[in-house]
C-alpha atoms as a PDB file:
ATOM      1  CA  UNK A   1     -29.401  -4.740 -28.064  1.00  0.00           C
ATOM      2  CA  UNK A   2     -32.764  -6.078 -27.073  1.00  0.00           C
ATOM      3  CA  UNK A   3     -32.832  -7.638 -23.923  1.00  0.00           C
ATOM      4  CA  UNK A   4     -34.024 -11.552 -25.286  1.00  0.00           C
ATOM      5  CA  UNK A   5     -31.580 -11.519 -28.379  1.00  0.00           C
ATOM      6  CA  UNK A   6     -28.636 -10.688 -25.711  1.00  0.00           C
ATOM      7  CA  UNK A   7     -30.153 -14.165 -23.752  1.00  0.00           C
ATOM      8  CA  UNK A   8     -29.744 -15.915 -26.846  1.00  0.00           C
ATOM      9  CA  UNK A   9     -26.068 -15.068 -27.408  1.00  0.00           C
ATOM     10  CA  UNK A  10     -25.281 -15.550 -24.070  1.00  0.00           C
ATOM     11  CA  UNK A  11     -26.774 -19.147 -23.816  1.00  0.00           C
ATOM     12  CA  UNK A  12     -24.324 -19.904 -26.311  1.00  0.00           C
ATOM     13  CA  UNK A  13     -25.865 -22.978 -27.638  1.00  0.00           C
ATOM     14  CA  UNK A  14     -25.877 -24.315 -24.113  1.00  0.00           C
ATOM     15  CA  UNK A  15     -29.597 -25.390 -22.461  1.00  0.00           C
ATOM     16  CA  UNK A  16     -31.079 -22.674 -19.977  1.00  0.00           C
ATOM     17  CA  UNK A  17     -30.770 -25.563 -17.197  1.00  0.00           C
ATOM     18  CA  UNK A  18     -26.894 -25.520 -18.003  1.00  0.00           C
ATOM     19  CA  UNK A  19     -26.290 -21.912 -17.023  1.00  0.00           C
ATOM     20  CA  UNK A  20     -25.340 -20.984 -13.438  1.00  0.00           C
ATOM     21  CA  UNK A  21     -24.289 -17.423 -14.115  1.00  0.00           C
ATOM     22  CA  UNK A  22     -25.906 -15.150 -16.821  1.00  0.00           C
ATOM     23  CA  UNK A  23     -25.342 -10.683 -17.368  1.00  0.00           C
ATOM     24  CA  UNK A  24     -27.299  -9.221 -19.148  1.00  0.00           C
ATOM     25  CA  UNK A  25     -26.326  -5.561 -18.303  1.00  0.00           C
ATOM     26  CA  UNK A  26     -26.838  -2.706 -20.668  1.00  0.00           C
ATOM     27  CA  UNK A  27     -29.287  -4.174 -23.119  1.00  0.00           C
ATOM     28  CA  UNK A  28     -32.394  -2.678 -23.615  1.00  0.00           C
ATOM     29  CA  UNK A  29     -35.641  -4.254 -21.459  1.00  0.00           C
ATOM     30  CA  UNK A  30     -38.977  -4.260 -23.271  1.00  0.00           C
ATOM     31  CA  UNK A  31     -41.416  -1.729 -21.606  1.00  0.00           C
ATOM     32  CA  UNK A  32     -39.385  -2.026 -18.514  1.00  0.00           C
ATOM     33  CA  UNK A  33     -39.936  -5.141 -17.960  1.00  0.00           C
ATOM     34  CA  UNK A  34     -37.919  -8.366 -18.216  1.00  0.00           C
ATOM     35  CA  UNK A  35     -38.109 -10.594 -21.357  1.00  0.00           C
ATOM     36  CA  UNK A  36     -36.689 -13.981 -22.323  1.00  0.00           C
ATOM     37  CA  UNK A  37     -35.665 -15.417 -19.156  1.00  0.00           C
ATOM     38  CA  UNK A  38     -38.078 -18.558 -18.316  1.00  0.00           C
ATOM     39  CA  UNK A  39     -37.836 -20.431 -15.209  1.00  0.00           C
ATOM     40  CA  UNK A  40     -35.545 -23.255 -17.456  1.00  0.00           C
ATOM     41  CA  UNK A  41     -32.601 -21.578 -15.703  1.00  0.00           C
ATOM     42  CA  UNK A  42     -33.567 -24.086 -13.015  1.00  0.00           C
ATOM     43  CA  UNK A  43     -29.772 -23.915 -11.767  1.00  0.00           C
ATOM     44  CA  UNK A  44     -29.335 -20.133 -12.030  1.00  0.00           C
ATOM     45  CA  UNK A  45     -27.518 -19.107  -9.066  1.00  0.00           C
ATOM     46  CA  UNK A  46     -25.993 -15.892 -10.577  1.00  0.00           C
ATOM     47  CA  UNK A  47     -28.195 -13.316 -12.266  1.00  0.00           C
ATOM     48  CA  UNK A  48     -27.008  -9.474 -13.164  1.00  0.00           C
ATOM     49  CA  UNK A  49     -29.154  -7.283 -15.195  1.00  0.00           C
ATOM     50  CA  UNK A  50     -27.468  -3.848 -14.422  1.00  0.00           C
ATOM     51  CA  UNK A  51     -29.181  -0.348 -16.491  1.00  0.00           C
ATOM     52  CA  UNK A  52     -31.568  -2.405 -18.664  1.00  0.00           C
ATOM     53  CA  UNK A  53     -34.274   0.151 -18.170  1.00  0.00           C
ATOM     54  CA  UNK A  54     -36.078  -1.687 -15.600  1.00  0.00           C
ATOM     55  CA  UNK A  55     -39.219  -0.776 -13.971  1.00  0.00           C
ATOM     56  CA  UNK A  56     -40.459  -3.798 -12.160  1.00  0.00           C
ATOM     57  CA  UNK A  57     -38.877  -7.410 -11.796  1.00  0.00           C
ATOM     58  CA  UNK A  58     -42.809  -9.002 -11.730  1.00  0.00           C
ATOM     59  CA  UNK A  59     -41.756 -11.119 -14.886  1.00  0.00           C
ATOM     60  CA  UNK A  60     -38.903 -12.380 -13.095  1.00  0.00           C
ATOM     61  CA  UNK A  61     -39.714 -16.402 -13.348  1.00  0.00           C
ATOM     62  CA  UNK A  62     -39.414 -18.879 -10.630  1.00  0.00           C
ATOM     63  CA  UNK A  63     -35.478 -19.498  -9.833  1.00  0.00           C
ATOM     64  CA  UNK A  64     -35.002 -21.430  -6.368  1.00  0.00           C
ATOM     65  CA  UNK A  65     -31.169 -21.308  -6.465  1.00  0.00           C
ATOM     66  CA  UNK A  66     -30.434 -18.009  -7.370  1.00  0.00           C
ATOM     67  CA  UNK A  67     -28.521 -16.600  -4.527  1.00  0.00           C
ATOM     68  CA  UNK A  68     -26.912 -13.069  -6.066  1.00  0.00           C
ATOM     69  CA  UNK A  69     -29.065 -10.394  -8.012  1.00  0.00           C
ATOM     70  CA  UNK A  70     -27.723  -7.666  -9.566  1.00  0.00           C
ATOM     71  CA  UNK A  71     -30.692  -4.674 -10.456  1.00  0.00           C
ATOM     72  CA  UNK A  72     -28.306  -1.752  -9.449  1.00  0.00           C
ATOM     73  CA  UNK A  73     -29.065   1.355 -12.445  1.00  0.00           C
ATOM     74  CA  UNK A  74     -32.416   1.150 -13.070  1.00  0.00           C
ATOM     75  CA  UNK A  75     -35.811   2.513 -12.322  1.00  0.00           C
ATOM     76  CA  UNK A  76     -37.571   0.285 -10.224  1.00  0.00           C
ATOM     77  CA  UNK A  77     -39.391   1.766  -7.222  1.00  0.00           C
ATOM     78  CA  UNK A  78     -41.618  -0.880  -5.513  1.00  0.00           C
ATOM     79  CA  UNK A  79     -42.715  -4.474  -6.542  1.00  0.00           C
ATOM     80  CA  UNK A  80     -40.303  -6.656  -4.185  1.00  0.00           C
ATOM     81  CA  UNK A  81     -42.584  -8.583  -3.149  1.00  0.00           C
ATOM     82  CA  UNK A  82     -41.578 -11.386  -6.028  1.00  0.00           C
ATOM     83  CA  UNK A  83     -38.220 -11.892  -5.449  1.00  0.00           C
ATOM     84  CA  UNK A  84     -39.555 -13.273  -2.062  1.00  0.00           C
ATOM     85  CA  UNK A  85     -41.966 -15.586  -3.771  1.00  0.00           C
ATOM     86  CA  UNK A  86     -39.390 -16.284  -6.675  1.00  0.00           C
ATOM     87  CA  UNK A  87     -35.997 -16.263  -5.346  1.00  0.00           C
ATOM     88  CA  UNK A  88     -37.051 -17.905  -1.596  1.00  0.00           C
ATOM     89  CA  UNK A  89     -32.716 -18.775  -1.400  1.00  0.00           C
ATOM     90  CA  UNK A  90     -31.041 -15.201  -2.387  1.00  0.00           C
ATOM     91  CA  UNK A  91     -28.351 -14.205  -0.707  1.00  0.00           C
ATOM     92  CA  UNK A  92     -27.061 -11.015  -1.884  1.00  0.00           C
ATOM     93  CA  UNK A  93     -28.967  -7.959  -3.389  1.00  0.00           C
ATOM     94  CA  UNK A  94     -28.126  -4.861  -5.362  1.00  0.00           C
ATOM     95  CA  UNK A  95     -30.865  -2.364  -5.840  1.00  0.00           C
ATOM     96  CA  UNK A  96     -28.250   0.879  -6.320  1.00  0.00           C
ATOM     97  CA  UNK A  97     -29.498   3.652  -8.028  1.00  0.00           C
ATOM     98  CA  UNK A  98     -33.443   2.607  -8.176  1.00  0.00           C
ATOM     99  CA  UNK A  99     -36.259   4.745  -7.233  1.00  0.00           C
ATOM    100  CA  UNK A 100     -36.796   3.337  -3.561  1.00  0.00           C
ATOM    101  CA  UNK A 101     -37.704   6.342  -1.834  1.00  0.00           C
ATOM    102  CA  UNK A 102     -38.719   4.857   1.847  1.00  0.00           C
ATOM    103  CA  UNK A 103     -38.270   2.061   4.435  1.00  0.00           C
ATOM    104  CA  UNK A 104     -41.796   0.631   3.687  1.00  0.00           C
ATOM    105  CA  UNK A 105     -41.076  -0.202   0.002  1.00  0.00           C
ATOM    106  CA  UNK A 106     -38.306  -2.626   1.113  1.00  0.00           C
ATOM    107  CA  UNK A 107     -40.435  -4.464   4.235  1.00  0.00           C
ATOM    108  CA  UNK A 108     -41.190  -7.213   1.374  1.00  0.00           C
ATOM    109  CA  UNK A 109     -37.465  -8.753   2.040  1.00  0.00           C
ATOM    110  CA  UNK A 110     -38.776  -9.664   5.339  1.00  0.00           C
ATOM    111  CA  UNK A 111     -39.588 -12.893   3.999  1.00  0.00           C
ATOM    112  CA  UNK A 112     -36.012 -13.850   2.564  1.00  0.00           C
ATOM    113  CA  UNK A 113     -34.584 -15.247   5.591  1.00  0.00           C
ATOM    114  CA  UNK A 114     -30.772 -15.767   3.729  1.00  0.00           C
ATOM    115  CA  UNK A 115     -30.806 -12.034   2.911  1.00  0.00           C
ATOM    116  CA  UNK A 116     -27.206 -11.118   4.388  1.00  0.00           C
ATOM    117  CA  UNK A 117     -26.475  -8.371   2.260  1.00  0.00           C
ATOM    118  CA  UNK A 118     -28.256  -5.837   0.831  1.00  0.00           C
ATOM    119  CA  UNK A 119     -26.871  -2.494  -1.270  1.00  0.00           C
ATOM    120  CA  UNK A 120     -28.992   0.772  -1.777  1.00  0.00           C
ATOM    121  CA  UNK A 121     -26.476   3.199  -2.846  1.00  0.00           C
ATOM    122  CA  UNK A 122     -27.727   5.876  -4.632  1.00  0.00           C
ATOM    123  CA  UNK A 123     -31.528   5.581  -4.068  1.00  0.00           C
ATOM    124  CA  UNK A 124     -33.128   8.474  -1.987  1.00  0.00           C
ATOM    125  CA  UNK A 125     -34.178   5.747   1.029  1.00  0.00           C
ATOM    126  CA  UNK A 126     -30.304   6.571   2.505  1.00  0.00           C
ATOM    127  CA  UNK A 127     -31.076   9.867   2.797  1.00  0.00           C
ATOM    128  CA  UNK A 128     -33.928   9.362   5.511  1.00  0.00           C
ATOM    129  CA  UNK A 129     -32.825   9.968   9.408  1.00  0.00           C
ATOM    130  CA  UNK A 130     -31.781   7.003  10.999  1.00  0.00           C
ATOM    131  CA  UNK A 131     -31.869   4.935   7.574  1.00  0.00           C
ATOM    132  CA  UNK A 132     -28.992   2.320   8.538  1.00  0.00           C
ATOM    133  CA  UNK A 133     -30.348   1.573  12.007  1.00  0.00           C
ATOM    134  CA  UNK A 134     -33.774   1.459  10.555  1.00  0.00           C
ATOM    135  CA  UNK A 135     -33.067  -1.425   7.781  1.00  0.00           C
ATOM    136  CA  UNK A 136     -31.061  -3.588  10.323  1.00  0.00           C
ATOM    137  CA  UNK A 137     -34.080  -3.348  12.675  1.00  0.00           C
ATOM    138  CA  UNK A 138     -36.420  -4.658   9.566  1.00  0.00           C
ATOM    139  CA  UNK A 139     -34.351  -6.945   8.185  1.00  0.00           C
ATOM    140  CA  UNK A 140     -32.419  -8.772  11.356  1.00  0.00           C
ATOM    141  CA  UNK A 141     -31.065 -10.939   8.732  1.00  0.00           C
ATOM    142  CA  UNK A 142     -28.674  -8.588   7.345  1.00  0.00           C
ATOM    143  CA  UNK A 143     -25.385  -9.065   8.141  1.00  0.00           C
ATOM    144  CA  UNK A 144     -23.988  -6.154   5.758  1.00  0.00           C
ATOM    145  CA  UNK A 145     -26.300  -2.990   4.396  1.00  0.00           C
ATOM    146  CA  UNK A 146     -24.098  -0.985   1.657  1.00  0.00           C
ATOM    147  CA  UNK A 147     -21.252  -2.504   2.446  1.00  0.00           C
ATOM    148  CA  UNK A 148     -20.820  -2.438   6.333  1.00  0.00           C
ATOM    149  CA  UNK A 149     -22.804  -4.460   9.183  1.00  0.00           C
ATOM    150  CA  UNK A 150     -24.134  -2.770  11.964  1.00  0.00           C
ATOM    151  CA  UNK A 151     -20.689  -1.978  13.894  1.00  0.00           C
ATOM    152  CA  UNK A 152     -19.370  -0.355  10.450  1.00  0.00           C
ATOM    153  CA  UNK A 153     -17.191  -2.665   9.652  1.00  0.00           C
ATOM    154  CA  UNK A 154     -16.662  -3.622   5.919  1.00  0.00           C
ATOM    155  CA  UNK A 155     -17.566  -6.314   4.445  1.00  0.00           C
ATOM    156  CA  UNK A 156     -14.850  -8.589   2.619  1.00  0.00           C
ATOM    157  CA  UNK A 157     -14.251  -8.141  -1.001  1.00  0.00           C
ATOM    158  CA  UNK A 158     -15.527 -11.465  -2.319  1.00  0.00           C
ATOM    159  CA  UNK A 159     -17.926 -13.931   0.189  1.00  0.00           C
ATOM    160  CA  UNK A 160     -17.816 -17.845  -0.190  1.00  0.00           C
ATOM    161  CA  UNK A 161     -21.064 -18.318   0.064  1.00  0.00           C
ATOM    162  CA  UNK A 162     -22.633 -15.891  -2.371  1.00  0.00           C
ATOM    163  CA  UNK A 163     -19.357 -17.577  -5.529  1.00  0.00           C
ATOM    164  CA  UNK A 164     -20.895 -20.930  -3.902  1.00  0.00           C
ATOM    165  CA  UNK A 165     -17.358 -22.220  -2.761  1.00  0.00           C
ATOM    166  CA  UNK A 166     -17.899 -24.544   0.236  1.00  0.00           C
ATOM    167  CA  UNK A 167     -15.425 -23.058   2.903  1.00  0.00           C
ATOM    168  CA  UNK A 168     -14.302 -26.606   3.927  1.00  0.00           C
ATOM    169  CA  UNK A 169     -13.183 -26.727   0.080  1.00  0.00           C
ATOM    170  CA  UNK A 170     -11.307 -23.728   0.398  1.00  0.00           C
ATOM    171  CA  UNK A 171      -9.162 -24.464   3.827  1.00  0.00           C
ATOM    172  CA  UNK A 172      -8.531 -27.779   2.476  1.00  0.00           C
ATOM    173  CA  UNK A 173      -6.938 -26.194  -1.172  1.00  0.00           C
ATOM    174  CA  UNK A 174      -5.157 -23.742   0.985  1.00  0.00           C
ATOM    175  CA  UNK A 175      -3.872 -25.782   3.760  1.00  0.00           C
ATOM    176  CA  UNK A 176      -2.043 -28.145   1.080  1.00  0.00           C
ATOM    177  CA  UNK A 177      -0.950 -24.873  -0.782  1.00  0.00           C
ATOM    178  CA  UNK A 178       0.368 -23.887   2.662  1.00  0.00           C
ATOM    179  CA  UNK A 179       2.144 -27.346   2.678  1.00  0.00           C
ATOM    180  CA  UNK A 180       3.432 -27.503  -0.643  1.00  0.00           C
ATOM    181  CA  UNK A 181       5.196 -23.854  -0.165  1.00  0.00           C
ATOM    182  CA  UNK A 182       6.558 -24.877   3.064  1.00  0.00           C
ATOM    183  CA  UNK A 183       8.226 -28.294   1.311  1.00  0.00           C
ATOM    184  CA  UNK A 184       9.614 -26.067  -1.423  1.00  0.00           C
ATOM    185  CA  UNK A 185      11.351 -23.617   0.904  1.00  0.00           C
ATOM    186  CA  UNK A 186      12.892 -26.472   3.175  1.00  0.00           C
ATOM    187  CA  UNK A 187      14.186 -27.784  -0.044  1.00  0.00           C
ATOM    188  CA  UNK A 188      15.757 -24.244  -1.221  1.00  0.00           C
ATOM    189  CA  UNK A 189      16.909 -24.080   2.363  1.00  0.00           C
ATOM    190  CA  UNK A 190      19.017 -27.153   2.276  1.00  0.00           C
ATOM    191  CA  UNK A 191      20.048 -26.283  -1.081  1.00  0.00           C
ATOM    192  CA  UNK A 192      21.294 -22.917   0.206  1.00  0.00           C
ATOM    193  CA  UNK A 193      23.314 -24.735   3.031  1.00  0.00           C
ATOM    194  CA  UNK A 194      24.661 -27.290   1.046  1.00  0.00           C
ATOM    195  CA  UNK A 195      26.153 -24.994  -1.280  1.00  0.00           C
ATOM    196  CA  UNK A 196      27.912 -22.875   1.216  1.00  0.00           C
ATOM    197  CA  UNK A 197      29.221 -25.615   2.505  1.00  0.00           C
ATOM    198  CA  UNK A 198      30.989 -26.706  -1.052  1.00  0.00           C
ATOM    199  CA  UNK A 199      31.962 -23.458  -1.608  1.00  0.00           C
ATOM    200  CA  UNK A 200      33.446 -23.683   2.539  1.00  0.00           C
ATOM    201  CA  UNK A 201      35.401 -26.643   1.309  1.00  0.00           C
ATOM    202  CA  UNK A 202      36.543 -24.962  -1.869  1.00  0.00           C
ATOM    203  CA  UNK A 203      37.832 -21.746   0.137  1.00  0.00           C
ATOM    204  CA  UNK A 204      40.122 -24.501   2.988  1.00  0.00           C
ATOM    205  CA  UNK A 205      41.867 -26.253  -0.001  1.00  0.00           C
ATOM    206  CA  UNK A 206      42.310 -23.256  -1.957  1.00  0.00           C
ATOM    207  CA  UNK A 207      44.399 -22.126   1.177  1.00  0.00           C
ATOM    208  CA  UNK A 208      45.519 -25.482   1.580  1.00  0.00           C
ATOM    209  CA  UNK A 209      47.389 -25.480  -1.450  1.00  0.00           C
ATOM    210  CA  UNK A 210      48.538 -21.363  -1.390  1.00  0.00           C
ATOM    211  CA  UNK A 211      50.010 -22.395   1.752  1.00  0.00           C
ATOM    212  CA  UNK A 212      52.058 -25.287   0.133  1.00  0.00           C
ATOM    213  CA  UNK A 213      53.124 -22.935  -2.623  1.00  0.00           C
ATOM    214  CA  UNK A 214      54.011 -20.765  -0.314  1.00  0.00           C
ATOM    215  CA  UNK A 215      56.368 -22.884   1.940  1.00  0.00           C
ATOM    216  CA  UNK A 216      58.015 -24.202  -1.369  1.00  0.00           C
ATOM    217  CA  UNK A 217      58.515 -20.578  -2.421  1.00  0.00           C
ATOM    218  CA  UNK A 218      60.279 -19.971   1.261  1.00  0.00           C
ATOM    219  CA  UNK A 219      62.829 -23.036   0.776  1.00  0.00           C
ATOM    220  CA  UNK A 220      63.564 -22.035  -2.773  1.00  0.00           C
ATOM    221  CA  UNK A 221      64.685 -18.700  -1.939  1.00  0.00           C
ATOM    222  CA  UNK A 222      66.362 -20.263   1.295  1.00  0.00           C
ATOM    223  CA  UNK A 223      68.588 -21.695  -0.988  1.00  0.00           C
ATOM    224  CA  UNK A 224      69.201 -19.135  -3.434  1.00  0.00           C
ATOM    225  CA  UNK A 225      70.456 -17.310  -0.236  1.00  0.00           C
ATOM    226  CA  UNK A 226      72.851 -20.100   0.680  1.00  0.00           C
ATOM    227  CA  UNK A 227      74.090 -20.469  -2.866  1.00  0.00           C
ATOM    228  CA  UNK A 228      74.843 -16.396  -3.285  1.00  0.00           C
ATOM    229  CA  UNK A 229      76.433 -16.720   0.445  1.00  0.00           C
ATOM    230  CA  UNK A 230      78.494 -18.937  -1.016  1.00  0.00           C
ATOM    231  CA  UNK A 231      79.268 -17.626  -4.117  1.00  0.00           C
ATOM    232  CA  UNK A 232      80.692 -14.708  -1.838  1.00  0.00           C
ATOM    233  CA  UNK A 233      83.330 -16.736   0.004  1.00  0.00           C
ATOM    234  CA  UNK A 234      87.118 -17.174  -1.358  1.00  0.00           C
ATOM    235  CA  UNK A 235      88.341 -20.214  -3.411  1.00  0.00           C
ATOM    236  CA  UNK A 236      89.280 -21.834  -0.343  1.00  0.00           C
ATOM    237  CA  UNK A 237      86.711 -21.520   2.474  1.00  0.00           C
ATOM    238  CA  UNK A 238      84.294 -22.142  -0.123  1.00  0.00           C
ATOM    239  CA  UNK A 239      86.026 -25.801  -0.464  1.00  0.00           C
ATOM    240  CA  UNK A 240      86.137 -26.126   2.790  1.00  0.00           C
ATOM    241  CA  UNK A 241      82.658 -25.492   3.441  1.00  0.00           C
ATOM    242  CA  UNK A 242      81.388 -28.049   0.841  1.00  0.00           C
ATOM    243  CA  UNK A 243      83.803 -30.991   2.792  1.00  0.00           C
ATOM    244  CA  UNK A 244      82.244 -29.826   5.599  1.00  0.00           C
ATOM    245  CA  UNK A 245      78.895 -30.597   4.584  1.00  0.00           C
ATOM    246  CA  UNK A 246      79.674 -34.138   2.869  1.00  0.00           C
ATOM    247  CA  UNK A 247      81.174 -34.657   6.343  1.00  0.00           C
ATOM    248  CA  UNK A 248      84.838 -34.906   4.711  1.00  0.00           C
ATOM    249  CA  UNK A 249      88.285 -32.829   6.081  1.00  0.00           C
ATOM    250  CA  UNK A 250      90.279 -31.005   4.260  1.00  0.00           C
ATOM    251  CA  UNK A 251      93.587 -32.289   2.871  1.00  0.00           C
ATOM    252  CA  UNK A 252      95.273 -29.773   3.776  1.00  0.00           C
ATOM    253  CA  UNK A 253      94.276 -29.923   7.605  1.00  0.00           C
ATOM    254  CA  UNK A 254      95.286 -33.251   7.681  1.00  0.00           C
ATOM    255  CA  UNK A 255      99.129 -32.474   6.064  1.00  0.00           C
ATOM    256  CA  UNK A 256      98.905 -29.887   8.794  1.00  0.00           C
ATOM    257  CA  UNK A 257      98.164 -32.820  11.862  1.00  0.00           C
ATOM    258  CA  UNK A 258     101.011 -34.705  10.511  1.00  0.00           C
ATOM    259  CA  UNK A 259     103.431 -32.181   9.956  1.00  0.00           C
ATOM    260  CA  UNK A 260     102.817 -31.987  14.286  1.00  0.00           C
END
C-alpha cells in the first residue's frame, strides 16, 4: 500500500491536528521519500515509519512536539540534519538497520539537546573501534545508545517521558493503588480473624454440649448398675434395701425389738 493512501486510513476521518500517534510501517514510500504527511499533525508526538523504503527524511514537515521517531529498516544513509531543524523536541530515535556507515554522518544530532536515546542496531557505524564511547562523547546528551548508557546498564522497558505520562501523574495513580490494596487486605484480614473466631466458639459449645451428653450417659448407666445389683439380691434384702432408702425399718426388725 502506498505510503499517502495508508495516511488516509489511518486518519480515520479524524483532522491531522487530532492525531498524537500515527504508523505507517510497511507501506511503500514514493521514490524513497516521504509523502502525505503535512505539518497539520501540529500535535504529533508519536511518529513510526518502519521498512517504507526510505532514503532520506528531507520531506519530513515541521512537527515541534514530536518526541519518538521510528525509521529503523530502511535505507537512509545521511540527511539528519532536518530532524534537527524539524523535530527541535525529539526525544527518542531509531535509525536500526539504515546505511549510516560513520560517526560523522550522525554529528547533525548535536543540535537536539532532548536526544536521550538513540538506537543504531544493525547499521555498519557499530562496527567501528571505539563506536559506543565515541557517540556518548558527540552526543553528551545521550543518556542510553542501543539500549544501555555509558556504564552498560539497560535501559527500562517503557520511559515516561517519551508515552508523555507526567511522573507526578503516575506516583499519584500508584500511591492510591498502593492504598486501595492495602484497605482491601486489612479488610480480608479481619474477615479471616473474625471467622476463626466463630468457628472457635462453635468448636467450645460443641464440647460443651458432648460433655453434657456425656455426664448424662455416665448417670444413666450408674443406674442401670444399681438396678441389675439389685435385681441380684434375694426377696428379702432386696426389701430391705428399698426401706432403707425411703428411710423406713423393716417390720420385721421391729417384731424382733419387741420380742426383747
Amino acid at each position: 500500500m502506498e505510503m499517502e493512501k495508508r495516511l488516509t486510513l489511518e486518519l480515520r476521518n479524524k483532522k491531522p491536528a487530532e492525531v498524537k500517534e500515527l504508523v505507517l510501517d510497511n507501506c511503500r514510500s514514493d521514490d524513497g521519500k516521504i509523502v502525505g504527511l503535512s505539518s497539520d499533525f501540529e500535535n504529533l508526538e508519536f511518529l513510526s515509519m518502519i521498512n517504507v523504503n526510505l532514503l532520506s527524511v528531507s520531506n519530513l514537515p515541521k512537527l515541534n512536539k514530536l518526541r519518538k521517531l521510528e525509521l529503523s529498516d530502511n535505507r537512509i544513509s545521511g540527511g539528519l540534519e532536518v530532524l534537527a531543524e524539524r523535530t527541535p523536541n525529539l526525544t527518542h530515535l531509531n535509525l536500526s538497520g539504515n546505511k549510516i556507515k560513520d560517526i560523522n554522518t550522525l554529528e547533525p544530532l548535536k543540535k537536539l539537546p532532548n536526544l536521550h536515546s538513540l538506537d543504531l542496531f544493525n547499521c555498519e557505524v557499530t562496527m567501528l573501534i571505539n563506536y559506543r564511547e565515541s557517540m556518548f562523547a558527540l552526543l553528551p546528551q545521550l543518556t542510553y545508545l542501543d539500549g544501555f548508557d555509558a556504564d552498560d546498564q539497560e535501559a527500562p522497558d517503557s520511559d515516561p517521558e517519551a508515552d508523555g505520562d507526567g511522573l507526578d501523574d503516575e506516583y499519584d495513580e500508584n500511591g492510591e493503588g498502593e492504598e486501595e490494596d492495602d484497605d482491601e487486605e486489612d479488610e480480608l484480614d479481619e474477615e479471616v480473624i473474625d471467622d476463626e473466631e466463630d468457628d472457635e466458639e462453635d468448636d467450645l459449645e460443641g464440647e460443651e454440649e458432648e460433655d453434657g451428653v456425656d455426664d448424662e450417659e455416665e448417670e444413666d448407666e450408674e443406674d442401670e448398675d444399681d438396678d441389675e445389683g439389685e435385681e441380684d439380691l434375694p426377696q428379702g434384702e432386696k426389701r430391705k434395701r428399698d426401706l432403707e432408702d425411703e428411710g423406713e425399718e423393716d417390720p420385721e426388725d421391729e417384731e424382733d425389738e419387741e420380742d426383747d
